[in-house]
Protein backbone atom coordinates (compact mmCIF):
# COMPACT_ATOMS: atom_id res chain seq x y z
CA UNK A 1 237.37 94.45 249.66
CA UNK A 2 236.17 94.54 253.23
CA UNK A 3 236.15 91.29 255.86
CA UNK A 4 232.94 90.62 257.82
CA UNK A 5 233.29 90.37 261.43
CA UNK A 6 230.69 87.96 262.36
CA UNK A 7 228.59 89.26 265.84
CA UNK A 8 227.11 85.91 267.10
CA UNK A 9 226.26 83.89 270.55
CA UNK A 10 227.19 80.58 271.31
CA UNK A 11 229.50 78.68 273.59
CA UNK A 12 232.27 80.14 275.34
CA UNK A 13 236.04 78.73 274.03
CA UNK A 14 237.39 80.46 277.26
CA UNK A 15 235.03 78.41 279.29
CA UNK A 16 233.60 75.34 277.31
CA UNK A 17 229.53 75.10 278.33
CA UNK A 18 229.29 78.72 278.92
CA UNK A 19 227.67 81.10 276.87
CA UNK A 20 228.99 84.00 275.56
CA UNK A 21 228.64 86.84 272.85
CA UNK A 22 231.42 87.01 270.67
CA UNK A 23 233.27 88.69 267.19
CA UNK A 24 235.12 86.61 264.76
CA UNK A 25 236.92 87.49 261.64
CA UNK A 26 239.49 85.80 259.33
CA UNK A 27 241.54 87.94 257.92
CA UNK A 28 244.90 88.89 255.99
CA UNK A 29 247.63 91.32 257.66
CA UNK A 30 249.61 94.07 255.78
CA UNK A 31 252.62 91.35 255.19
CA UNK A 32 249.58 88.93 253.59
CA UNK A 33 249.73 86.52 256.47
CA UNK A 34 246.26 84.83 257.78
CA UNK A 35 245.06 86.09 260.96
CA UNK A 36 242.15 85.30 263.15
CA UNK A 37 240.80 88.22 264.97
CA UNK A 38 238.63 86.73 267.92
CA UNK A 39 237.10 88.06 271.37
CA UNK A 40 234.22 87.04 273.25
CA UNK A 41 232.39 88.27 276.32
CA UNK A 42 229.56 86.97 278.91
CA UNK A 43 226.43 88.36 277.02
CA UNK A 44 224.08 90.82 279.03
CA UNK A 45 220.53 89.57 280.02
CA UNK A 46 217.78 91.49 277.91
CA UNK A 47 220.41 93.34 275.65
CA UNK A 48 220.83 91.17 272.35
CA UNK A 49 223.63 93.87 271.35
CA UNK A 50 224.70 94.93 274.66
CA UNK A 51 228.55 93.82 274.34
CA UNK A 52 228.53 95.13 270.21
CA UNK A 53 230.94 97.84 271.62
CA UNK A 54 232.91 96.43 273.90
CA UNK A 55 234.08 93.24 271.30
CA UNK A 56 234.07 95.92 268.46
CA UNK A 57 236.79 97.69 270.10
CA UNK A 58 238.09 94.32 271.43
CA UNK A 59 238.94 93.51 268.09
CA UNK A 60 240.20 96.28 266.57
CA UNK A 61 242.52 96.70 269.51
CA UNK A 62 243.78 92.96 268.54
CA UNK A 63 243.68 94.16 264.55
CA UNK A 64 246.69 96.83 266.09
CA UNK A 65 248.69 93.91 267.36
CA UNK A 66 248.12 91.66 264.71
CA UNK A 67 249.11 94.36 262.14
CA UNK A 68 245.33 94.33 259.87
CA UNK A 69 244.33 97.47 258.73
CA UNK A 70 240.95 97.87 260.92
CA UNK A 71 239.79 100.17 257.34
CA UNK A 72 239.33 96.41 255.97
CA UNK A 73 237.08 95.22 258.48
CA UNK A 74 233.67 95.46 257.78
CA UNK A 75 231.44 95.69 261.52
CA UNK A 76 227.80 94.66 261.01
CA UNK A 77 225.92 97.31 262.71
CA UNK A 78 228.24 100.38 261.39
């Protein structure tokens, strides 16, 4: 069974009244411990998927440290 990765805009964590693009998934690593996979970025004027890559591969560079299989992530545009 695949995890969604949610693709949403709201407010920034990094900078509380900002607004920013961002992925979020909660997850399970290969030793079964719960992991939240999380990354966030400005979002781009005009372009309501223009930072889709860039927090895609965010994230799956943060599923490497965190030790989750990125085949168990389920993107929602791929």
């Amino acid at each position: 069974m695949k995890t969604a990765v949610e693709y949403k805009s709201g407010e920034s964590t990094a900078h509380p009244g900002e607004p920013c693009d961002y992925m979020r998934c909660e997850t399970v690593n290969r030793t079964g411990d719960g992991v939240i996979l999380y990354a966030e970025l400005p979002p781009i004027a005009g372009d309501e998927t223009g930072t889709y890559d860039a927090l895609k591969r965010e994230i799956l560079e943060w599923a490497e440290v965190e030790d989750v299989d990125p085949e168990t992530l389920r993107f929602c545009y791929d």
